[in-house]
N, C-alpha and C. Protein backbone atom coordinates (compact mmCIF):
# COMPACT_ATOMS: atom_id res chain seq x y z
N UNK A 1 153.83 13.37 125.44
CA UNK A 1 153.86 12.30 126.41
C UNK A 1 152.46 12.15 126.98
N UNK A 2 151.61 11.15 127.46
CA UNK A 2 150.73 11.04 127.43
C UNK A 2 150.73 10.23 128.96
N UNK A 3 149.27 10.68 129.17
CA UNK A 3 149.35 10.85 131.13
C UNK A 3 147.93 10.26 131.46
N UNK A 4 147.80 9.09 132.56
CA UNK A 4 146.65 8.82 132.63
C UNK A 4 145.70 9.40 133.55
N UNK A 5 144.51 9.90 132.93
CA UNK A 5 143.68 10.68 133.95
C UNK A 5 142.88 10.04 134.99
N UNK A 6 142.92 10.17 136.56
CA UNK A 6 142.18 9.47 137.51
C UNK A 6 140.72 10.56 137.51
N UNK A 7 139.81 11.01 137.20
CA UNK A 7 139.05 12.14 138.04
C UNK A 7 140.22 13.09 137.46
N UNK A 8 140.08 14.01 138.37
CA UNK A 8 141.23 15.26 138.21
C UNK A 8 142.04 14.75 139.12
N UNK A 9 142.65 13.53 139.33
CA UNK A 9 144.08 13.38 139.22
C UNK A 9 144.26 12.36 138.14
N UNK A 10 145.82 13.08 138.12
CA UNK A 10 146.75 12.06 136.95
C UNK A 10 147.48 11.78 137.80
N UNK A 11 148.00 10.72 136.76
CA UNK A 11 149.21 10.05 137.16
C UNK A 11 150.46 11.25 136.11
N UNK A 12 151.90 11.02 136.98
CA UNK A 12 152.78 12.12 136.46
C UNK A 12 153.53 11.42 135.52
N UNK A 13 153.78 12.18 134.79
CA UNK A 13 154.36 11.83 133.71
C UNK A 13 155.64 11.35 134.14
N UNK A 14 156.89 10.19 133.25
CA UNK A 14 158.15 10.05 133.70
C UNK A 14 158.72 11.33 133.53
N UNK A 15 158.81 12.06 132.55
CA UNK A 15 160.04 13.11 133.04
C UNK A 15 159.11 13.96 134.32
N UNK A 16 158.07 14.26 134.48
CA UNK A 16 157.81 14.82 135.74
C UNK A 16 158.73 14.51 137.05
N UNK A 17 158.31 13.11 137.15
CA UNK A 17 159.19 11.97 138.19
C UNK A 17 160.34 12.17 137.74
N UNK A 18 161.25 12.14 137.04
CA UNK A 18 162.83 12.30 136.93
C UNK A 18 162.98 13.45 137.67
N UNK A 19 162.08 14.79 136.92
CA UNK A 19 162.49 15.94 136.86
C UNK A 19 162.20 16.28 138.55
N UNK A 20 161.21 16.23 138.93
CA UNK A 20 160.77 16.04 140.65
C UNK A 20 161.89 15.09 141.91
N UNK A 21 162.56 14.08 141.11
CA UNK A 21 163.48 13.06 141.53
C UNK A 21 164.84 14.12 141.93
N UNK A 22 165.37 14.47 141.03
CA UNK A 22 166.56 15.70 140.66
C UNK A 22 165.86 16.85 141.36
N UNK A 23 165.12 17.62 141.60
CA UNK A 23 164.77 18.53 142.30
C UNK A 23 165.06 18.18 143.90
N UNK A 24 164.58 16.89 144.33
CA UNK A 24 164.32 16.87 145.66
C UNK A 24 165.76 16.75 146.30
N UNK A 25 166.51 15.81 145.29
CA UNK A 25 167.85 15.66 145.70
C UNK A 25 169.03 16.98 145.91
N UNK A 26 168.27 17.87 144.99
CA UNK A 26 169.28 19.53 144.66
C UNK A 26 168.61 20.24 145.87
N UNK A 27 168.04 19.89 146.63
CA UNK A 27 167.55 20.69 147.75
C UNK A 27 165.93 20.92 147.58
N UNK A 28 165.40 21.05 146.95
CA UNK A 28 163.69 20.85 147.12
C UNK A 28 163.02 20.26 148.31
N UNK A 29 164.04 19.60 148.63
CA UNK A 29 163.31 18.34 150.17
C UNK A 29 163.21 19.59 151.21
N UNK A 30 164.93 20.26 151.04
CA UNK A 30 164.86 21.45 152.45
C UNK A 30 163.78 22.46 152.76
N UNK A 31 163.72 22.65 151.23
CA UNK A 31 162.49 24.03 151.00
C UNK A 31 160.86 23.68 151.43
N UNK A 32 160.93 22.77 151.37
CA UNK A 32 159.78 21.95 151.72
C UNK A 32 159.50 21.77 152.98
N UNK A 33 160.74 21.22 153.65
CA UNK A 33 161.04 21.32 155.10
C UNK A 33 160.67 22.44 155.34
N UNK A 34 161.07 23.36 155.59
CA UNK A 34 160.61 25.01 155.65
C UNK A 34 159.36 25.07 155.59
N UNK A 35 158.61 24.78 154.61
CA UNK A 35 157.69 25.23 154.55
C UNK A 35 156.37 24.32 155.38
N UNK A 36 156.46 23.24 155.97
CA UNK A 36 155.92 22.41 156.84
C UNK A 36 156.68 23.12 158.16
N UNK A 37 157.20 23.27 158.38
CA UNK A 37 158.10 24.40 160.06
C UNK A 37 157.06 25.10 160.08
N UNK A 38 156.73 26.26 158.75
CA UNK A 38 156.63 27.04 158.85
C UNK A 38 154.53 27.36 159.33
N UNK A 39 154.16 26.23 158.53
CA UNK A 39 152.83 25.62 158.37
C UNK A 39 152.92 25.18 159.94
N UNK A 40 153.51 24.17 160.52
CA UNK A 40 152.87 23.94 161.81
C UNK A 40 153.39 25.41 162.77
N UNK A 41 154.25 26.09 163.07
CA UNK A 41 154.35 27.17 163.86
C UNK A 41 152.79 27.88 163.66
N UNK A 42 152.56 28.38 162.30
CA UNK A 42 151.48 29.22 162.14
C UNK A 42 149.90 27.95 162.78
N UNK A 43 150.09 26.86 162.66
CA UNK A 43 148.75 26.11 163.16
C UNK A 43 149.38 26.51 164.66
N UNK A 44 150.29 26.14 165.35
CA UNK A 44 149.79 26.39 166.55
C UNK A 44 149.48 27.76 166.96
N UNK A 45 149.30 28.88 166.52
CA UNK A 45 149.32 30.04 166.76
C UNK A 45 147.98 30.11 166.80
N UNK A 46 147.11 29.64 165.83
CA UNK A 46 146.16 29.26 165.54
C UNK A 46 145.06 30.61 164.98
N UNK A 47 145.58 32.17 165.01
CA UNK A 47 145.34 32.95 164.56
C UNK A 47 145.86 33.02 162.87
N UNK A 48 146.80 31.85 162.87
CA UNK A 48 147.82 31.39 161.40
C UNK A 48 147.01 30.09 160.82
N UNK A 49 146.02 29.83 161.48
CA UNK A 49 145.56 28.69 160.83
C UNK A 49 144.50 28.78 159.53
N UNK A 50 144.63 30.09 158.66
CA UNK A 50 144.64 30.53 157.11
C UNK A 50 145.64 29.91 156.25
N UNK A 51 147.14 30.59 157.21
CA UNK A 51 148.19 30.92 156.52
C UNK A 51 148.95 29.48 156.41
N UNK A 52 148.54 28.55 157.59
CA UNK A 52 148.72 27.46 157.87
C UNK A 52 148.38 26.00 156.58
N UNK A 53 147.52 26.57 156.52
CA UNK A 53 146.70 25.56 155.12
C UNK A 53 147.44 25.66 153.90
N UNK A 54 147.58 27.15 153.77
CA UNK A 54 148.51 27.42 152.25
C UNK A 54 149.58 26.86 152.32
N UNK A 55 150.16 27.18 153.84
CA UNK A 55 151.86 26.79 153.73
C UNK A 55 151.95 25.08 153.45
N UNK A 56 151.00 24.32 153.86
CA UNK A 56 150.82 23.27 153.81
C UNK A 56 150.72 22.63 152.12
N UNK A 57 149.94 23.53 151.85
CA UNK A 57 149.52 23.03 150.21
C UNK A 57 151.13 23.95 149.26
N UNK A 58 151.92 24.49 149.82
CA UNK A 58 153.01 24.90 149.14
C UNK A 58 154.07 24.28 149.71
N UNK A 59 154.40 23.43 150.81
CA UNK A 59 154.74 22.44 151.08
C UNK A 59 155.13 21.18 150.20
N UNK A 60 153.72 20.84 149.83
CA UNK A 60 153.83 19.73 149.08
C UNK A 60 154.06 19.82 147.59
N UNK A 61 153.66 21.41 147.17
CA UNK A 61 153.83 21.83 145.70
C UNK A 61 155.88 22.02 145.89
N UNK A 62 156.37 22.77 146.53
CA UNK A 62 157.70 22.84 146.58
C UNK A 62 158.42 21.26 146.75
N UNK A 63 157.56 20.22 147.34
CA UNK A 63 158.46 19.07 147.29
C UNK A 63 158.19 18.84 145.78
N UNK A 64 157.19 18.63 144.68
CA UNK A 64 157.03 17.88 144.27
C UNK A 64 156.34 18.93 143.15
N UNK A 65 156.90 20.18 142.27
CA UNK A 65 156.69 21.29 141.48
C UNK A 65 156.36 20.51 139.97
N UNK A 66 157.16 19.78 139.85
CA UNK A 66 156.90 19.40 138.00
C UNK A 66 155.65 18.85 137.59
N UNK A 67 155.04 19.02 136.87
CA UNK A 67 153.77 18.60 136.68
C UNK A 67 152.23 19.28 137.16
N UNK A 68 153.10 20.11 138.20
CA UNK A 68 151.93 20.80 139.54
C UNK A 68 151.89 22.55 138.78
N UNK A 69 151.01 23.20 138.76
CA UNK A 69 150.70 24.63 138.61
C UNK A 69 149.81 24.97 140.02
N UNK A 70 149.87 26.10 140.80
CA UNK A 70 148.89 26.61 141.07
C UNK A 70 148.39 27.82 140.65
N UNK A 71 146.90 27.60 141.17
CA UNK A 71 145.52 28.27 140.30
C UNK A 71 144.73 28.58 140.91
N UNK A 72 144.06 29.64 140.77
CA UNK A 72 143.35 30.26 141.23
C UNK A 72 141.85 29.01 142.04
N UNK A 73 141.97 29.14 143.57
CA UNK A 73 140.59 27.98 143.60
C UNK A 73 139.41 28.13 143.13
N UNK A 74 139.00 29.10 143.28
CA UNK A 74 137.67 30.02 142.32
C UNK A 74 137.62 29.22 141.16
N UNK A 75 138.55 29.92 139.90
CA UNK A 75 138.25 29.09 138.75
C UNK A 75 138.52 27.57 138.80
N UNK A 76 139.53 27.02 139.84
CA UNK A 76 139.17 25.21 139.08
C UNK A 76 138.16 24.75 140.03
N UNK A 77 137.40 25.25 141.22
CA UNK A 77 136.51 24.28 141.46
C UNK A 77 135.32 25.04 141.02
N UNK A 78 135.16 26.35 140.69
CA UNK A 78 133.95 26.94 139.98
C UNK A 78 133.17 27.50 140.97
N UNK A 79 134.03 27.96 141.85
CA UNK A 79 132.99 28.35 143.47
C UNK A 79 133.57 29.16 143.86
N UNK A 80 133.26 30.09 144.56
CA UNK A 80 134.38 30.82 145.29
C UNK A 80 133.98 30.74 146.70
N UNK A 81 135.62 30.83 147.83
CA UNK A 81 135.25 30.53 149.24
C UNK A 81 136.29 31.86 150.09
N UNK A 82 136.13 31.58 151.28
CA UNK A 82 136.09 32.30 152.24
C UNK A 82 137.76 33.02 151.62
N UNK A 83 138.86 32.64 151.26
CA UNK A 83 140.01 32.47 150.84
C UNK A 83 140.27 33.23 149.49
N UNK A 84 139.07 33.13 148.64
CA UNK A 84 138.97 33.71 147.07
C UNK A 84 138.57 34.96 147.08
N UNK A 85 138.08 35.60 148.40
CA UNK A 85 136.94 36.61 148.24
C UNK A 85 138.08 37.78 148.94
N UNK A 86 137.48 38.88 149.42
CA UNK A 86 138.15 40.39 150.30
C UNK A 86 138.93 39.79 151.38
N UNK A 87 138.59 38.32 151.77
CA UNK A 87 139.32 38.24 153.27
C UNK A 87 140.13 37.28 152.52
N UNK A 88 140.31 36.53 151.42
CA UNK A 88 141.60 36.24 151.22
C UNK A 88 142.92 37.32 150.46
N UNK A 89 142.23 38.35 149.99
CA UNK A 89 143.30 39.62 149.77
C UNK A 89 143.63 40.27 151.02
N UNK A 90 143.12 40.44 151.97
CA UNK A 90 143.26 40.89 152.85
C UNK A 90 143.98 39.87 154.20
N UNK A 91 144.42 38.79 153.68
CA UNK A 91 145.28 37.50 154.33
C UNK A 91 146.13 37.70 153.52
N UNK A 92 146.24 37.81 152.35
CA UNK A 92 147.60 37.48 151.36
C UNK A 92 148.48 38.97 151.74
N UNK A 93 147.51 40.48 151.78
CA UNK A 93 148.48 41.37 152.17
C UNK A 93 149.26 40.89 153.32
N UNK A 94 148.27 40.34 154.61
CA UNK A 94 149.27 40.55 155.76
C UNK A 94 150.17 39.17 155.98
N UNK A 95 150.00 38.31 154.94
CA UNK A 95 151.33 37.45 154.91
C UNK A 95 152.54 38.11 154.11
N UNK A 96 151.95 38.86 152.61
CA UNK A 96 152.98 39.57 152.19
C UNK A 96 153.78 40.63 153.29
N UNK A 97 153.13 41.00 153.80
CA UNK A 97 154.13 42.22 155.14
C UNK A 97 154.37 41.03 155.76
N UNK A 98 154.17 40.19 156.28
CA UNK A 98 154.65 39.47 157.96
C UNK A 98 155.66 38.32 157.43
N UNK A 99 155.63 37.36 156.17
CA UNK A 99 156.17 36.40 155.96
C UNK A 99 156.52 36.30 154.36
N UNK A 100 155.68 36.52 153.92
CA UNK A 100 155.68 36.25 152.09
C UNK A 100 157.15 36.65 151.56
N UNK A 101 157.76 37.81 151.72
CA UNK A 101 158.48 38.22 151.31
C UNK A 101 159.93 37.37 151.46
N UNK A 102 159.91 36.56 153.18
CA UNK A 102 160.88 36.04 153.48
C UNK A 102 161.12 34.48 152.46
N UNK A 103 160.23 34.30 152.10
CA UNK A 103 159.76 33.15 151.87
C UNK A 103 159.90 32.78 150.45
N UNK A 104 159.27 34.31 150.47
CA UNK A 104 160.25 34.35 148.51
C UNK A 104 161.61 34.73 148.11
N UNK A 105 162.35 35.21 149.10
CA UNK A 105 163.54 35.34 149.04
C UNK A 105 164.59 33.90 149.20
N UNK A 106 163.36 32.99 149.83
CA UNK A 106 163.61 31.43 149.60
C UNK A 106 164.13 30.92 148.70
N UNK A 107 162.89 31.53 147.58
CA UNK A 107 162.18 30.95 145.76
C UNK A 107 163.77 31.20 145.40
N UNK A 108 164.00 32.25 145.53
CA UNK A 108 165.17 33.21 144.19
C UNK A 108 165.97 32.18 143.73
N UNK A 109 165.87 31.11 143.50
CA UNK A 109 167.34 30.10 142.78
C UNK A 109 166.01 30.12 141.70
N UNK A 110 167.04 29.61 140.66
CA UNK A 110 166.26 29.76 138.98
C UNK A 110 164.75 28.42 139.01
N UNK A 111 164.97 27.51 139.89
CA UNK A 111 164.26 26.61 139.79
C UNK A 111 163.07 26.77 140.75
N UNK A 112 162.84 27.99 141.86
CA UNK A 112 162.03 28.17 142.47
C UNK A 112 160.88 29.52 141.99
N UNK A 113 161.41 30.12 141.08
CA UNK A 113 160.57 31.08 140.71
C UNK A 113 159.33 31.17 140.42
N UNK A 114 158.61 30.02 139.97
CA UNK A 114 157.32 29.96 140.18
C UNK A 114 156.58 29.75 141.64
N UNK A 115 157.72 29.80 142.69
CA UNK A 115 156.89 29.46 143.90
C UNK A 115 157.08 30.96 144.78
N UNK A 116 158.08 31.53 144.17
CA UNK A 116 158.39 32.95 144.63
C UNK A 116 156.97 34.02 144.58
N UNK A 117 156.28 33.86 143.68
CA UNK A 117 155.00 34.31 143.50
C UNK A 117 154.13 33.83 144.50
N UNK A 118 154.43 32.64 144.75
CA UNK A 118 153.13 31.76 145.51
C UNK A 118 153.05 32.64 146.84
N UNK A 119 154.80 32.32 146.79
CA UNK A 119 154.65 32.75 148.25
C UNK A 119 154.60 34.28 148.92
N UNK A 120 154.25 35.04 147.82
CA UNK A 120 154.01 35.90 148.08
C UNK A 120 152.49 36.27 148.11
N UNK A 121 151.64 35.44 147.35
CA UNK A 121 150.10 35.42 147.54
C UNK A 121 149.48 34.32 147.84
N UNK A 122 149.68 33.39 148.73
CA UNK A 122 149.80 32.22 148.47
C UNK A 122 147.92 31.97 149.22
N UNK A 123 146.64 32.20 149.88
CA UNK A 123 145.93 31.91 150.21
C UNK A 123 144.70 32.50 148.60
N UNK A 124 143.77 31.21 149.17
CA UNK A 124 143.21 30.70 147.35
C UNK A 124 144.14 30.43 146.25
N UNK A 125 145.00 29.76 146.32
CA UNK A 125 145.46 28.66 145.45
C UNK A 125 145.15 27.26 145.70
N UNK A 126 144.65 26.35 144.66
CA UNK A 126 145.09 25.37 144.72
C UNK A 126 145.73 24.55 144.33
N UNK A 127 146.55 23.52 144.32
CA UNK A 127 147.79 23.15 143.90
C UNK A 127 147.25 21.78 142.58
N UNK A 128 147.37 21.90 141.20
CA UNK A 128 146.40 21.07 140.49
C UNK A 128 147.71 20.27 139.49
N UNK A 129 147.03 19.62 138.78
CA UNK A 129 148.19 18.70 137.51
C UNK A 129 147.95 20.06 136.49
N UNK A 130 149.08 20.12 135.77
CA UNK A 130 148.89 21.17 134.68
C UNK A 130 147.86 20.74 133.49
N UNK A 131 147.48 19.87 133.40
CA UNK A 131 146.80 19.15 132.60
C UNK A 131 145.50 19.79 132.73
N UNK A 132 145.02 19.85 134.08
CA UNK A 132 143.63 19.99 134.54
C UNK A 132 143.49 21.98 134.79
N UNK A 133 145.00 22.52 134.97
CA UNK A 133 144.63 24.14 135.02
C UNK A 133 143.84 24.87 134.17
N UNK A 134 143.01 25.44 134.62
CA UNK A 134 141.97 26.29 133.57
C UNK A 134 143.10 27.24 133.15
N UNK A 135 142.63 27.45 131.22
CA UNK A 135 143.29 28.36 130.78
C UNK A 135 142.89 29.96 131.39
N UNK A 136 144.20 30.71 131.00
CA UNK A 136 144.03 31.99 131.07
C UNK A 136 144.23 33.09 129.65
């Protein structure tokens, strides 16, 4: 199936959109919900405003998963930032102890399992078209 490239965005493919359509309706919208709750609580805390950004960018990956991978930000923008380096392992542990875990216990239905990971490491990802993910 063939997908038109903007820059590094595309446009999604139709079964993406079907398949994203049927997701949101089976509950994807809720999980999403959640995860915007969960994104503004941590902005106003504002000691969460790391954890805040991710939840935000897994937000919009949980509404809208088909077509979407996340990837390491390092390798797709070719840079590494504050997020990629010791202080984003050292954010991802203490979301894994404080939240990650709850969050992936979210994921566990068969159709969330790629976000079950996320959300267990979820700072330096960014959320890309599979098209554009650097191989591994």
């Amino acid at each position: 199936m063939s997908r038109v490239v903007v820059g590094r965005r595309a446009v999604m493919s139709l079964i993406s959109l079907l398949l994203n359509l049927l997701w949101i309706v089976c509950g994807g919208l809720w999980m999403a919900l959640g995860w915007v709750i969960a994104a503004v609580v941590m902005a106003i805390t504002t000691i969460g405003l790391p954890w805040a950004r991710a939840a935000f960018s897994i937000a919009a990956h949980t509404l809208l998963p088909f077509g979407y991978k996340a990837v390491p930000r390092g390798e797709y923008f070719g840079r590494e930032d504050v997020g990629t380096g010791s202080f984003g392992v050292i954010g991802n542990i203490v979301c894994l102890l404080l939240a990650g875990w709850w969050w992936a216990l979210g994921h566990l239905a068969w159709a969330h399992l790629k976000l079950a990971g996320l959300a267990l490491w979820p700072i330096g990802k960014a959320i890309v078209p599979v098209q554009n993910a650097p191989f591994r």
